[in-house]
PDB file of N, CA and C in Angstrom:
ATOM      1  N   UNK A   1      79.879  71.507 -31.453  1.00  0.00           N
ATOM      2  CA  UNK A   1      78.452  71.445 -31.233  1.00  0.00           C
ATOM      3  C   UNK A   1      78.132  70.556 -30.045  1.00  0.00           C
ATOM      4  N   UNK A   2      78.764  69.214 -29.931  1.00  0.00           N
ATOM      5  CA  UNK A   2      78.452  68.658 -28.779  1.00  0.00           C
ATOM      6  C   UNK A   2      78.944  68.933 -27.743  1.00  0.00           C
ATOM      7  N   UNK A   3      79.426  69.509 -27.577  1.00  0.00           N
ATOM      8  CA  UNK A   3      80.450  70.067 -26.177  1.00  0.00           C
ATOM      9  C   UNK A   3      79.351  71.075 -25.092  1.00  0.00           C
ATOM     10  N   UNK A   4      78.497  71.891 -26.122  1.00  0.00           N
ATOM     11  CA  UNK A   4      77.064  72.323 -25.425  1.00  0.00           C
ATOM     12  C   UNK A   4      76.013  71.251 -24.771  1.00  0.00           C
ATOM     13  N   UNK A   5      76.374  70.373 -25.178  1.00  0.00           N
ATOM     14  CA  UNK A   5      74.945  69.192 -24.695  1.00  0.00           C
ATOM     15  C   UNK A   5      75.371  68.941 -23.103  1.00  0.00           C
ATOM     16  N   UNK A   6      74.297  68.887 -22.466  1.00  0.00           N
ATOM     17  CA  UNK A   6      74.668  68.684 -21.126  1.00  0.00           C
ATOM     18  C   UNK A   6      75.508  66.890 -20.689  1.00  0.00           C
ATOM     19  N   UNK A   7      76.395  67.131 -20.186  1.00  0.00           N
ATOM     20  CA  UNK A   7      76.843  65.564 -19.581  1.00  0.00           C
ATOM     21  C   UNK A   7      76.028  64.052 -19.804  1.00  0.00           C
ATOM     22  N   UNK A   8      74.691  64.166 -19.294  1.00  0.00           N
ATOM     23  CA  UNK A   8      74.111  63.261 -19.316  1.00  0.00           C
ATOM     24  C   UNK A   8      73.164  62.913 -20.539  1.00  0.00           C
ATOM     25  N   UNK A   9      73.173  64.274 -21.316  1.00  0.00           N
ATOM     26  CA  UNK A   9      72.354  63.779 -23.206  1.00  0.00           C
ATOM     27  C   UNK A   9      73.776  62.950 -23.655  1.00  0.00           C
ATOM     28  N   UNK A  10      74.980  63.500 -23.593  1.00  0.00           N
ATOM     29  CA  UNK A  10      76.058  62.959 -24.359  1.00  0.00           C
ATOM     30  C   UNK A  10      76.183  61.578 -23.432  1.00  0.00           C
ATOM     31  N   UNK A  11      76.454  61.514 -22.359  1.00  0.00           N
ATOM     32  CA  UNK A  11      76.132  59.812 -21.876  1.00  0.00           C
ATOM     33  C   UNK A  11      75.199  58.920 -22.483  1.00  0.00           C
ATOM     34  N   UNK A  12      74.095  59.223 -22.759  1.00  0.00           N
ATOM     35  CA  UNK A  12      72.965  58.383 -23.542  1.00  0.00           C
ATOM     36  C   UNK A  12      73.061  58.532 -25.224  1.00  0.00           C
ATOM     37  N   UNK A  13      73.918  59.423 -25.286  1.00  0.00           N
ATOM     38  CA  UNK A  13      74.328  59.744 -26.717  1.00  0.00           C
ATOM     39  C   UNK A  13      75.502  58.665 -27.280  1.00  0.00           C
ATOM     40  N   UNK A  14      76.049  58.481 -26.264  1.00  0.00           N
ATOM     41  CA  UNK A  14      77.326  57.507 -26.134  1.00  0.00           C
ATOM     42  C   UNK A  14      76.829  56.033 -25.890  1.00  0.00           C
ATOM     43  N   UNK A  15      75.295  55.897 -24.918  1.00  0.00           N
ATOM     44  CA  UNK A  15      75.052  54.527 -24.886  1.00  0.00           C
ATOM     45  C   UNK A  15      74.526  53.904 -25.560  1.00  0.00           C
ATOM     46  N   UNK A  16      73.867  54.700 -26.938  1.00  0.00           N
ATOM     47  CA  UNK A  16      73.274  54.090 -27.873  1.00  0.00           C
ATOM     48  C   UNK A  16      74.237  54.094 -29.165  1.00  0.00           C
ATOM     49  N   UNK A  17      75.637  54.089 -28.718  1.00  0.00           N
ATOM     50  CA  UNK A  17      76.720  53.931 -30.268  1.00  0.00           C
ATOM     51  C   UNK A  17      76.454  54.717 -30.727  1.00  0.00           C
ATOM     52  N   UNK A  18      76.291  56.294 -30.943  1.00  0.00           N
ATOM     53  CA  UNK A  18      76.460  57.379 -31.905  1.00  0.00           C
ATOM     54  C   UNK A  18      77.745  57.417 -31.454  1.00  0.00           C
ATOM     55  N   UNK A  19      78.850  58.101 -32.239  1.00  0.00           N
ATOM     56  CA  UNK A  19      80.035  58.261 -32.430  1.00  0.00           C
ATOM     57  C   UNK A  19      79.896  59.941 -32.778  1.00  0.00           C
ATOM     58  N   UNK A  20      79.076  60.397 -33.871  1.00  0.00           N
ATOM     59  CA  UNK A  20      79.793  61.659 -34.612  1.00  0.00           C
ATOM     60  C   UNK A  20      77.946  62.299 -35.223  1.00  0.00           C
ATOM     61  N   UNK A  21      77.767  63.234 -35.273  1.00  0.00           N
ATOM     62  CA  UNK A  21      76.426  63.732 -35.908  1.00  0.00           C
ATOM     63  C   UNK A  21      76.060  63.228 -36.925  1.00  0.00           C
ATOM     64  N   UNK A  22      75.153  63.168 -37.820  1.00  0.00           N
ATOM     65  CA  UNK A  22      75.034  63.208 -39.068  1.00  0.00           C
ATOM     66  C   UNK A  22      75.227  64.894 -39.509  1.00  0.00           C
ATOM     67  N   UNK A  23      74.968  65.046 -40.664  1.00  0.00           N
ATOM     68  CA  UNK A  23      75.316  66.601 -41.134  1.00  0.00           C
ATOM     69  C   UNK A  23      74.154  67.415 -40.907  1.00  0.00           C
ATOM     70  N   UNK A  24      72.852  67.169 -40.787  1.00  0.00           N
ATOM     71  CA  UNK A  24      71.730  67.400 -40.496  1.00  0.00           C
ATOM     72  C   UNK A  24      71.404  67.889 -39.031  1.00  0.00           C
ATOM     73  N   UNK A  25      72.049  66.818 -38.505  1.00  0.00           N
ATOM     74  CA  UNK A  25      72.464  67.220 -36.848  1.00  0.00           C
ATOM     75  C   UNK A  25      73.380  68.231 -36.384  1.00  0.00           C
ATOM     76  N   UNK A  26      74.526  68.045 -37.273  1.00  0.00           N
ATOM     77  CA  UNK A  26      75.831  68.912 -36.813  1.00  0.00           C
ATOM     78  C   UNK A  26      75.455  70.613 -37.058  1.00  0.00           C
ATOM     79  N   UNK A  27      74.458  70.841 -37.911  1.00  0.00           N
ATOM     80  CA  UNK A  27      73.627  71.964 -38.846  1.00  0.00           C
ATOM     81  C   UNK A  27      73.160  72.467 -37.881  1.00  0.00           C
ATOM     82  N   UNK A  28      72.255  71.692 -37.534  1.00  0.00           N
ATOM     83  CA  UNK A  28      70.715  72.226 -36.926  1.00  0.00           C
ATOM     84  C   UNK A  28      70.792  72.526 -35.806  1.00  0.00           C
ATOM     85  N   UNK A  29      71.517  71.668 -34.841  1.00  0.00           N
ATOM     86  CA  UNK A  29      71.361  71.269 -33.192  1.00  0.00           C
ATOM     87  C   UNK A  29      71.954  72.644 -32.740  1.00  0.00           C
ATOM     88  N   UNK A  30      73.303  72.925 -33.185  1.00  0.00           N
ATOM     89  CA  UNK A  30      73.017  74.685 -32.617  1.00  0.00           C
ATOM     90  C   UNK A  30      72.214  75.943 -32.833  1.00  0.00           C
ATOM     91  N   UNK A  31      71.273  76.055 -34.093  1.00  0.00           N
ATOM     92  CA  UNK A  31      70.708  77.086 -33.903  1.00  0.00           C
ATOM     93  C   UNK A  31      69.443  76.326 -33.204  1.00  0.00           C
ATOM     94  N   UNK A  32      69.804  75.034 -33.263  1.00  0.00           N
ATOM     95  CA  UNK A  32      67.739  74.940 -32.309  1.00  0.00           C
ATOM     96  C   UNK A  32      68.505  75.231 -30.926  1.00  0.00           C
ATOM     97  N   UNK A  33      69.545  75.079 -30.407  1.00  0.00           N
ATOM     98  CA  UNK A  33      69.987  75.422 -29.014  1.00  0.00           C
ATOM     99  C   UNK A  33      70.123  76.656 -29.273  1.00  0.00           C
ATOM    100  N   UNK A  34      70.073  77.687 -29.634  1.00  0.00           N
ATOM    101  CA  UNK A  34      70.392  78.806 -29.378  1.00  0.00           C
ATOM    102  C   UNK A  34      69.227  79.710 -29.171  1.00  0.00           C
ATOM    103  N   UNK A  35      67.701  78.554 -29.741  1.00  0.00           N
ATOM    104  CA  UNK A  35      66.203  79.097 -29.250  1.00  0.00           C
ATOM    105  C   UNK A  35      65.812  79.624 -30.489  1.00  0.00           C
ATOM    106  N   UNK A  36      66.432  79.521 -31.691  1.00  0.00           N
ATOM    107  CA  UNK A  36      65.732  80.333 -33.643  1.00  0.00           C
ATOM    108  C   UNK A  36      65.470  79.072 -33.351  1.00  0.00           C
ATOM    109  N   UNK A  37      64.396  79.040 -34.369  1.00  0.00           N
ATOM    110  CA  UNK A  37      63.829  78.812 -35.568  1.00  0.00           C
ATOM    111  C   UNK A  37      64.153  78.228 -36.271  1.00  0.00           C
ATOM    112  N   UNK A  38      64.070  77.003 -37.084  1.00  0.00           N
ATOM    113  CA  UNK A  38      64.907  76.360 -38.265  1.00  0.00           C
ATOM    114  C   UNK A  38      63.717  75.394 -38.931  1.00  0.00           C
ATOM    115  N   UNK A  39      64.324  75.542 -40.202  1.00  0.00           N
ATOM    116  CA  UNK A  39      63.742  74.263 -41.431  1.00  0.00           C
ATOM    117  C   UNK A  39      64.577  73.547 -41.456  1.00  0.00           C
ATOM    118  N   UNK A  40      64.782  72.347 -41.852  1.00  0.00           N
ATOM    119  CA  UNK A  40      66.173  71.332 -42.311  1.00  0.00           C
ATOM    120  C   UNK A  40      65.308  70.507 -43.007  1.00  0.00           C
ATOM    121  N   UNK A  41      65.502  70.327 -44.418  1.00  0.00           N
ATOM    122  CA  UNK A  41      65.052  69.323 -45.029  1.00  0.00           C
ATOM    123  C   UNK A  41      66.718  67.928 -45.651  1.00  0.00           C
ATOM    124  N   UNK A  42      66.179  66.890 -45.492  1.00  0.00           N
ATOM    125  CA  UNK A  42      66.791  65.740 -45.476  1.00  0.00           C
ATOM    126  C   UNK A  42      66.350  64.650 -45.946  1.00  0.00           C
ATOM    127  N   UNK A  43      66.858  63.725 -46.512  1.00  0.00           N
ATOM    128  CA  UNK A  43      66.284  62.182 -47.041  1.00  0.00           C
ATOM    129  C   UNK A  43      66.055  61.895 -45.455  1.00  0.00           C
ATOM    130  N   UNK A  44      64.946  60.315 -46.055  1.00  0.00           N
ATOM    131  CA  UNK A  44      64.596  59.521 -45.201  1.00  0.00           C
ATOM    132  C   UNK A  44      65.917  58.828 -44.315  1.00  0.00           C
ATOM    133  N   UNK A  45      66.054  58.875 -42.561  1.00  0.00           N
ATOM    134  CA  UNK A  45      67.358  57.859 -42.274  1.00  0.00           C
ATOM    135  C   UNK A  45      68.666  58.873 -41.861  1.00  0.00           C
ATOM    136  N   UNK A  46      68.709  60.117 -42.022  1.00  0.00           N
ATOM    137  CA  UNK A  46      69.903  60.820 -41.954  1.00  0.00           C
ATOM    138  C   UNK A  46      69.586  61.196 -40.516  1.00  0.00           C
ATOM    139  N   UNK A  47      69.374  61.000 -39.658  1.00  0.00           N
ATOM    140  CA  UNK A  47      68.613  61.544 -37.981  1.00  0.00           C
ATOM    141  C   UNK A  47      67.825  62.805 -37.752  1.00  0.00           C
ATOM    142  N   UNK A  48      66.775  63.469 -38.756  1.00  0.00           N
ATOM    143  CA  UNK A  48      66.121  64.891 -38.614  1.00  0.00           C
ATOM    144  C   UNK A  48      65.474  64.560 -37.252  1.00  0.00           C
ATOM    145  N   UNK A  49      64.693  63.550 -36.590  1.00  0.00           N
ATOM    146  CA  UNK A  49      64.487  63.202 -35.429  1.00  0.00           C
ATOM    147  C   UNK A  49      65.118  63.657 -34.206  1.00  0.00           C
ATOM    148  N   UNK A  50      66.317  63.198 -34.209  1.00  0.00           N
ATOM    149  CA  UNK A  50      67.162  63.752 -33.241  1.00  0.00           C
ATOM    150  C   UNK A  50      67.816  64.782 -33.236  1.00  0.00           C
ATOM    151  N   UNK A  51      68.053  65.311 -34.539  1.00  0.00           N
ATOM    152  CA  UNK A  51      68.337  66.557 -34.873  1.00  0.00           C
ATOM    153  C   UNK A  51      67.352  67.042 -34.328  1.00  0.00           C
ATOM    154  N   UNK A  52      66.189  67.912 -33.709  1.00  0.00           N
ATOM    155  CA  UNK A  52      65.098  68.211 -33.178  1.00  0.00           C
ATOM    156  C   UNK A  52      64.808  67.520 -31.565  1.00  0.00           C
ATOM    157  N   UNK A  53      64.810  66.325 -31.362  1.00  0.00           N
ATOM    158  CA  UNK A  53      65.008  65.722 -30.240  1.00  0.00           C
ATOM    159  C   UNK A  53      66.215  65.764 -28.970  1.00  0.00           C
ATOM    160  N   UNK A  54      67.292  66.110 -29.932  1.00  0.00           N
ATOM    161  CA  UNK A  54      68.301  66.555 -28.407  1.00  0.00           C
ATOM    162  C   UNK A  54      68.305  67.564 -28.078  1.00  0.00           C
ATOM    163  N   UNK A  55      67.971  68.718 -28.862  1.00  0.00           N
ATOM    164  CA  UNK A  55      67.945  70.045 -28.227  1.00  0.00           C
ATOM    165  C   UNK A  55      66.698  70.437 -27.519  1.00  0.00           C
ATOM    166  N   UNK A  56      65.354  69.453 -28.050  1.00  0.00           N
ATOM    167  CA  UNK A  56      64.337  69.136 -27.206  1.00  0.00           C
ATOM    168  C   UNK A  56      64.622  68.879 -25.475  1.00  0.00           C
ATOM    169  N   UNK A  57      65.283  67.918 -25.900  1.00  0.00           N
ATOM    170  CA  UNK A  57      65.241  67.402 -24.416  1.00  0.00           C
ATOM    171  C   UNK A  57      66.350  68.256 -23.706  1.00  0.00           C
ATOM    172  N   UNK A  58      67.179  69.152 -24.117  1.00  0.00           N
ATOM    173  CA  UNK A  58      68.290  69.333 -23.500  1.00  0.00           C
ATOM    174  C   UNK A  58      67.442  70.219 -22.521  1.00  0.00           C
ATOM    175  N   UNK A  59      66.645  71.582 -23.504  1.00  0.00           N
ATOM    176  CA  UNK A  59      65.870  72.759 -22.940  1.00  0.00           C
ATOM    177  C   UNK A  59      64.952  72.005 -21.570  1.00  0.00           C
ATOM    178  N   UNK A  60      64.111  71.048 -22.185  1.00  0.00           N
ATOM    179  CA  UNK A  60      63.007  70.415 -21.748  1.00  0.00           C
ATOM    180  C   UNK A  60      62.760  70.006 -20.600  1.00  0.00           C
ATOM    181  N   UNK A  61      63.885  68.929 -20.204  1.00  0.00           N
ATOM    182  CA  UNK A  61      64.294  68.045 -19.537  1.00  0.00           C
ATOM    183  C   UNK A  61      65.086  68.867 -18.248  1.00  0.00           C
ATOM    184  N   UNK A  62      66.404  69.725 -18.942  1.00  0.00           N
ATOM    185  CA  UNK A  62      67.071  70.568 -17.977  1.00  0.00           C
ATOM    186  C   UNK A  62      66.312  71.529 -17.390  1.00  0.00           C
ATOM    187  N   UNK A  63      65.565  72.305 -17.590  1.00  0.00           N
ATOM    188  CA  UNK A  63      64.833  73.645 -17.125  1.00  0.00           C
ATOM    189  C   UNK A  63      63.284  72.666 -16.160  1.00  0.00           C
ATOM    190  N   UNK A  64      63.298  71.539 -16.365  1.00  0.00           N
ATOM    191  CA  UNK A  64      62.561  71.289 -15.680  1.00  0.00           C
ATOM    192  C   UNK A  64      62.769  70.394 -14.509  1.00  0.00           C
ATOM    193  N   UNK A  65      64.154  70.509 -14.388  1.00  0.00           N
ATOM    194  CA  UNK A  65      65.029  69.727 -13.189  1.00  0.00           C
ATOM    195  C   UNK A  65      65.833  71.238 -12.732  1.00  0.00           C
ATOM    196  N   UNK A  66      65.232  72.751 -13.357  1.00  0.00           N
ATOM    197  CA  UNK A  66      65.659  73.830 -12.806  1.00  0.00           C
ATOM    198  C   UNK A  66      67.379  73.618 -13.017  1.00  0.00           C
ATOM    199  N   UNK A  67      68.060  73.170 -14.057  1.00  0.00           N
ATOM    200  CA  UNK A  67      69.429  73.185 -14.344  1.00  0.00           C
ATOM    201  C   UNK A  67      69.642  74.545 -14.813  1.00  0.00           C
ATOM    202  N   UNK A  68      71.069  74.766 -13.578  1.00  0.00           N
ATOM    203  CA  UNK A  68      70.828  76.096 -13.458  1.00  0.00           C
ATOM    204  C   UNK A  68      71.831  76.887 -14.927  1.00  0.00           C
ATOM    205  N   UNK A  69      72.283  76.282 -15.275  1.00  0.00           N
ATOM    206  CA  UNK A  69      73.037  76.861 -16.787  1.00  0.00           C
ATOM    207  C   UNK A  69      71.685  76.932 -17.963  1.00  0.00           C
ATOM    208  N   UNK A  70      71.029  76.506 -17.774  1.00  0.00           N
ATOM    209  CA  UNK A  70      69.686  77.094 -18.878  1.00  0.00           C
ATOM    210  C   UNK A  70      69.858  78.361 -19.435  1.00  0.00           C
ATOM    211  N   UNK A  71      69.397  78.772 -20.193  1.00  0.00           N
ATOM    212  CA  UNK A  71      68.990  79.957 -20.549  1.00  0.00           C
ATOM    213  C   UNK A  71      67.871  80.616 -20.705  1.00  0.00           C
ATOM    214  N   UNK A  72      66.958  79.521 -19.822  1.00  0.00           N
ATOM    215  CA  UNK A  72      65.965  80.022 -19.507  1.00  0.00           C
ATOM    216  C   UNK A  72      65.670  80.201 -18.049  1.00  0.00           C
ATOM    217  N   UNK A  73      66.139  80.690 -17.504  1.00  0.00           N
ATOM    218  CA  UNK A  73      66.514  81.054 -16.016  1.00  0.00           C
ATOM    219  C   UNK A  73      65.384  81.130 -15.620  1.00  0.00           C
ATOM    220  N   UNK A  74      64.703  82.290 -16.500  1.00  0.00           N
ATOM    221  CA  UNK A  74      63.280  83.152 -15.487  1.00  0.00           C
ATOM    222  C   UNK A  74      62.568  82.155 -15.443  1.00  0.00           C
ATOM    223  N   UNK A  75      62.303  80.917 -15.933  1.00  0.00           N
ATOM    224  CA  UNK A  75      60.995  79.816 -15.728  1.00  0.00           C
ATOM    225  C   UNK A  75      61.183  79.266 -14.068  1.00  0.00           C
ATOM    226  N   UNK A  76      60.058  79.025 -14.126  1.00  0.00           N
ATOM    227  CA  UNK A  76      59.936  78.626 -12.317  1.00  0.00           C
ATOM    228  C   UNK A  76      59.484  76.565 -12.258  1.00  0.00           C
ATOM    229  N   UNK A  77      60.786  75.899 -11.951  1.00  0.00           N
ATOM    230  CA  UNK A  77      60.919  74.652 -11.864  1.00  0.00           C
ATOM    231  C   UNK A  77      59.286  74.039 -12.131  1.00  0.00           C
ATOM    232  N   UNK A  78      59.044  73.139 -13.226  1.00  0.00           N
ATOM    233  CA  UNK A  78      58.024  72.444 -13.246  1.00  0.00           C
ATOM    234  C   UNK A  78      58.304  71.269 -12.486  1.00  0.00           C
ATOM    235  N   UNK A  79      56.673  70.783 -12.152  1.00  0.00           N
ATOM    236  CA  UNK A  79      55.853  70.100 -11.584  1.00  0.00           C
ATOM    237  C   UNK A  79      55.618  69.290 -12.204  1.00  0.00           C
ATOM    238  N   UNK A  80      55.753  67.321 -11.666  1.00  0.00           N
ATOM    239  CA  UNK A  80      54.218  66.432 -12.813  1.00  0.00           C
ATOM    240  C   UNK A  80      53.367  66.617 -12.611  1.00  0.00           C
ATOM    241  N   UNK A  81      52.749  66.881 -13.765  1.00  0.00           N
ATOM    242  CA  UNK A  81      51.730  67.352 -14.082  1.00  0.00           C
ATOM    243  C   UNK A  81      51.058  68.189 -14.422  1.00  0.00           C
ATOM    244  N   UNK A  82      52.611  69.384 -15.137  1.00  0.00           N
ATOM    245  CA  UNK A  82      52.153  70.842 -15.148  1.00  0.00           C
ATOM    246  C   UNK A  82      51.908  70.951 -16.953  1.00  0.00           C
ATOM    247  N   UNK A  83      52.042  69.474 -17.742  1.00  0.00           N
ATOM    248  CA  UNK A  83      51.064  69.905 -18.617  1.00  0.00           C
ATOM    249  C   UNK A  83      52.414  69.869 -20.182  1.00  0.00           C
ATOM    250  N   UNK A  84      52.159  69.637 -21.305  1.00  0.00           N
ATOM    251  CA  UNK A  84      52.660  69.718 -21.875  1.00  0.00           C
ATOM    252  C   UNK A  84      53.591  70.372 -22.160  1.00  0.00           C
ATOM    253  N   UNK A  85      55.116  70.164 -22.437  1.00  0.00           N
ATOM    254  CA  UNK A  85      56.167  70.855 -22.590  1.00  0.00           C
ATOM    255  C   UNK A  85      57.104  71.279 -23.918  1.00  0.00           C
ATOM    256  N   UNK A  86      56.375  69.711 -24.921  1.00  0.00           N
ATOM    257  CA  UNK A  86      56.853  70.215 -26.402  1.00  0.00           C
ATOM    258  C   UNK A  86      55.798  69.859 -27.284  1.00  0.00           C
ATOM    259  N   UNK A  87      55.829  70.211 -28.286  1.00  0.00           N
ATOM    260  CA  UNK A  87      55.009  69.673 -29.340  1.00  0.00           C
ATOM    261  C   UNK A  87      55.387  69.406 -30.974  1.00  0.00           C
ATOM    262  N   UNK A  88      55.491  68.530 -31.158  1.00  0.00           N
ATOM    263  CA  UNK A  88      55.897  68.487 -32.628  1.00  0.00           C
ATOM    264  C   UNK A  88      55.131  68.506 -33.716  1.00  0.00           C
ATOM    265  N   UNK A  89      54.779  68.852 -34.706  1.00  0.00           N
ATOM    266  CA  UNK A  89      53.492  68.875 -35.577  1.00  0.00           C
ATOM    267  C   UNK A  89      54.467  67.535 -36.857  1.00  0.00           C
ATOM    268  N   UNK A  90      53.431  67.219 -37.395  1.00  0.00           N
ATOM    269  CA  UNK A  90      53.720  66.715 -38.685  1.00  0.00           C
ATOM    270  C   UNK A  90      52.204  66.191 -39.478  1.00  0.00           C
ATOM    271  N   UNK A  91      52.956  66.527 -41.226  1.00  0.00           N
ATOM    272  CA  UNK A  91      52.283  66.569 -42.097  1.00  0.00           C
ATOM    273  C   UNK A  91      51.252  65.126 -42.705  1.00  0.00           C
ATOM    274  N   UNK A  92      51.779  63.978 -42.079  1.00  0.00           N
ATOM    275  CA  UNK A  92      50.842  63.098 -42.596  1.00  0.00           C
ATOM    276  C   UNK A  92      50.793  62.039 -41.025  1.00  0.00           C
ATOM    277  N   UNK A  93      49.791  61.510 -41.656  1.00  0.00           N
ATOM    278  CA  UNK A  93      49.719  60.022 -40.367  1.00  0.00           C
ATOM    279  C   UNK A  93      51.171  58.987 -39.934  1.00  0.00           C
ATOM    280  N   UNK A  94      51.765  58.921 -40.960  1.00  0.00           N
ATOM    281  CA  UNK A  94      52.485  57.717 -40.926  1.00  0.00           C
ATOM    282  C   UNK A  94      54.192  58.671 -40.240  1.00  0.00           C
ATOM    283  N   UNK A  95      54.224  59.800 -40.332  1.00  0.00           N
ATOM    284  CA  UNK A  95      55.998  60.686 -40.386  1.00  0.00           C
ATOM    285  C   UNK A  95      55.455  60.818 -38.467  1.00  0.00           C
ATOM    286  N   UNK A  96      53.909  60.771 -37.921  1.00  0.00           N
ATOM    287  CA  UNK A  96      53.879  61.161 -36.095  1.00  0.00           C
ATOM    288  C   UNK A  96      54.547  59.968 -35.920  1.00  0.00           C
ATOM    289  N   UNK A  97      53.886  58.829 -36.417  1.00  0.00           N
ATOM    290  CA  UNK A  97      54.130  57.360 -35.751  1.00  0.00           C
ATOM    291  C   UNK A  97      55.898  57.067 -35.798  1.00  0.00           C
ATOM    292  N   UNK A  98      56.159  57.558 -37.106  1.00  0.00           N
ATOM    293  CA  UNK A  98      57.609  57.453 -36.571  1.00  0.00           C
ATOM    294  C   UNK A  98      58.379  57.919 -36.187  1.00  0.00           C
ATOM    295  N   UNK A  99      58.078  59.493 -35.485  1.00  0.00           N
ATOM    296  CA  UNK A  99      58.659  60.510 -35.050  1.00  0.00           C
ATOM    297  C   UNK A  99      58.496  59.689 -33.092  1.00  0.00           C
ATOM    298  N   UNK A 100      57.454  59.705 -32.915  1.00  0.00           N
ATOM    299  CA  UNK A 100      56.699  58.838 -31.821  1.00  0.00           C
ATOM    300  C   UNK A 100      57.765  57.709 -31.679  1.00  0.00           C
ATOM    301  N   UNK A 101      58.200  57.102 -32.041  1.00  0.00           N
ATOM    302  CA  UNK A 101      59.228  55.655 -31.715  1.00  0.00           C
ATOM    303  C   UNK A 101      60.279  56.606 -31.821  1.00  0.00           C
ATOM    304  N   UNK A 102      61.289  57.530 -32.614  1.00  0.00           N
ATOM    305  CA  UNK A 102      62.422  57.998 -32.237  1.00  0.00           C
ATOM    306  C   UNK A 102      62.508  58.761 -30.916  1.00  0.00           C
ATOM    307  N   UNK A 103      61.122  59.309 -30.611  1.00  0.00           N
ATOM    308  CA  UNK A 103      61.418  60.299 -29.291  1.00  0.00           C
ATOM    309  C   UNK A 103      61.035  59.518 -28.501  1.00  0.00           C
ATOM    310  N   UNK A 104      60.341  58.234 -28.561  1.00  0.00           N
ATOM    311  CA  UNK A 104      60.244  57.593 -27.295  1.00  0.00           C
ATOM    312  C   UNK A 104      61.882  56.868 -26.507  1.00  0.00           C
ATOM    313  N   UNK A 105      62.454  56.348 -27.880  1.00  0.00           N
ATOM    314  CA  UNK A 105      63.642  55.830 -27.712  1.00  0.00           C
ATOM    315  C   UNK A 105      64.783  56.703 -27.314  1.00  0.00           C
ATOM    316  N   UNK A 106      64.644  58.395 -27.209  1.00  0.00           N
ATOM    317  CA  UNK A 106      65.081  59.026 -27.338  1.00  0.00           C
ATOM    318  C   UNK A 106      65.317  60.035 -25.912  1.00  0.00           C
ATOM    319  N   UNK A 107      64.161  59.521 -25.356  1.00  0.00           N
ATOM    320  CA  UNK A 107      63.233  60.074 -24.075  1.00  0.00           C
ATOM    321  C   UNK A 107      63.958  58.707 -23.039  1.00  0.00           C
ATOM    322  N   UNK A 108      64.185  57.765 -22.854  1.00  0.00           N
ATOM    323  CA  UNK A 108      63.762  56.372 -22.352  1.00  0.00           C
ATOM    324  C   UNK A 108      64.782  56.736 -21.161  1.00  0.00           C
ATOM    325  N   UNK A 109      66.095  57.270 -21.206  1.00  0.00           N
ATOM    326  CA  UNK A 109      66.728  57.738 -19.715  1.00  0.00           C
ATOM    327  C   UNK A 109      66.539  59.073 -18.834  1.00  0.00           C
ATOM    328  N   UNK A 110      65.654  59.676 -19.777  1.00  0.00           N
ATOM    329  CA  UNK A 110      65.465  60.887 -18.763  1.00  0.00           C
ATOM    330  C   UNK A 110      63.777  61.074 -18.039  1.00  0.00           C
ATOM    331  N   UNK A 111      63.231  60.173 -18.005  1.00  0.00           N
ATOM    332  CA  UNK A 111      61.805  59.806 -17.319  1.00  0.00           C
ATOM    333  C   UNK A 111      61.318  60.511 -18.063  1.00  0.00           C
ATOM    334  N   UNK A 112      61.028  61.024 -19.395  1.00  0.00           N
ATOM    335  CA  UNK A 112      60.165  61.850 -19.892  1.00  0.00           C
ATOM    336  C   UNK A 112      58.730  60.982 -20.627  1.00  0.00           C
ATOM    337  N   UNK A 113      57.930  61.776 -20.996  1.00  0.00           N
ATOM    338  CA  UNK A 113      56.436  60.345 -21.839  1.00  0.00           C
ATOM    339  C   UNK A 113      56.962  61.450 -22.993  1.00  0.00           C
ATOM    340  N   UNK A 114      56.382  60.255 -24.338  1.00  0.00           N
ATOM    341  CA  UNK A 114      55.812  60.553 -25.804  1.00  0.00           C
ATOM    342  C   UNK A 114      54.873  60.023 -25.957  1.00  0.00           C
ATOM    343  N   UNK A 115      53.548  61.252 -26.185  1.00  0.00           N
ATOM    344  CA  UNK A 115      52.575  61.034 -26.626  1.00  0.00           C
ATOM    345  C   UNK A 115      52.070  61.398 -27.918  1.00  0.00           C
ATOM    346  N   UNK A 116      51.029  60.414 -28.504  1.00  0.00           N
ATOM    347  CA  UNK A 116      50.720  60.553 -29.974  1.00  0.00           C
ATOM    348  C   UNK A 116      49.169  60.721 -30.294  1.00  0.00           C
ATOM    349  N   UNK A 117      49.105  62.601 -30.902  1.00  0.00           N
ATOM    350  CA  UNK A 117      47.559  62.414 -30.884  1.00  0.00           C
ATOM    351  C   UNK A 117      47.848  62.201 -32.475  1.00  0.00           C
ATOM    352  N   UNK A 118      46.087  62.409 -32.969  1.00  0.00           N
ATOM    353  CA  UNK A 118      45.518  62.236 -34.069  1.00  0.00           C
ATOM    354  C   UNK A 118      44.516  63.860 -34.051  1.00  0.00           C
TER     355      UNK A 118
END
């Protein structure tokens, strides 16, 4: 599964001491890279965050630095300022705020913002 992540997610993957997925991660992270659809339910603490967050940023981040192994080829290189690129929903007040600190921490080497509406 990690061998798909581009060079520089697994560098920051490596600089924050992850070693190995959680099972949640090891699950999920390829069909969210492969562009389906997925549920994953999990206790509090097992990484569903980043499980959702690296394949975020892999698409996100790469296709908008026009990395040309994407699989989204046909998109035409974004711009700052061309406007929102992901969105995460969640069910109560308190699961944004802490979704909001994992993707900020999560975001912090690839110049990306996390923003938090209401």
């Amino acid at each position: 599964m990690l061998q798909c992540l581009h060079p520089s997610i697994m560098k920051d993957i490596e600089k924050h001491g992850y070693t190995a997925p959680t099972s949640i991660q090891a699950q999920s992270m390829p069909v969210a890279l492969s562009g389906r659809d997925l549920l994953g339910c999990v206790e509090t603490g097992n990484g569903k965050t980043a499980a959702f967050n690296i394949p975020m940023i892999q698409v996100v981040y790469f296709i908008s630095m026009s990395y040309s192994e994407s699989h989204c080829l046909a998109q035409q290189p974004l711009q700052r300022g061309d406007g929102l690129l992901a969105l995460v929903l969640a069910p109560t007040r308190e699961l944004p705020q802490q979704i909001e600190r994992g993707t900020t921490h999560d975001l912090q080497s690839f110049g990306c913002e996390c923003h938090l509406c209401f």
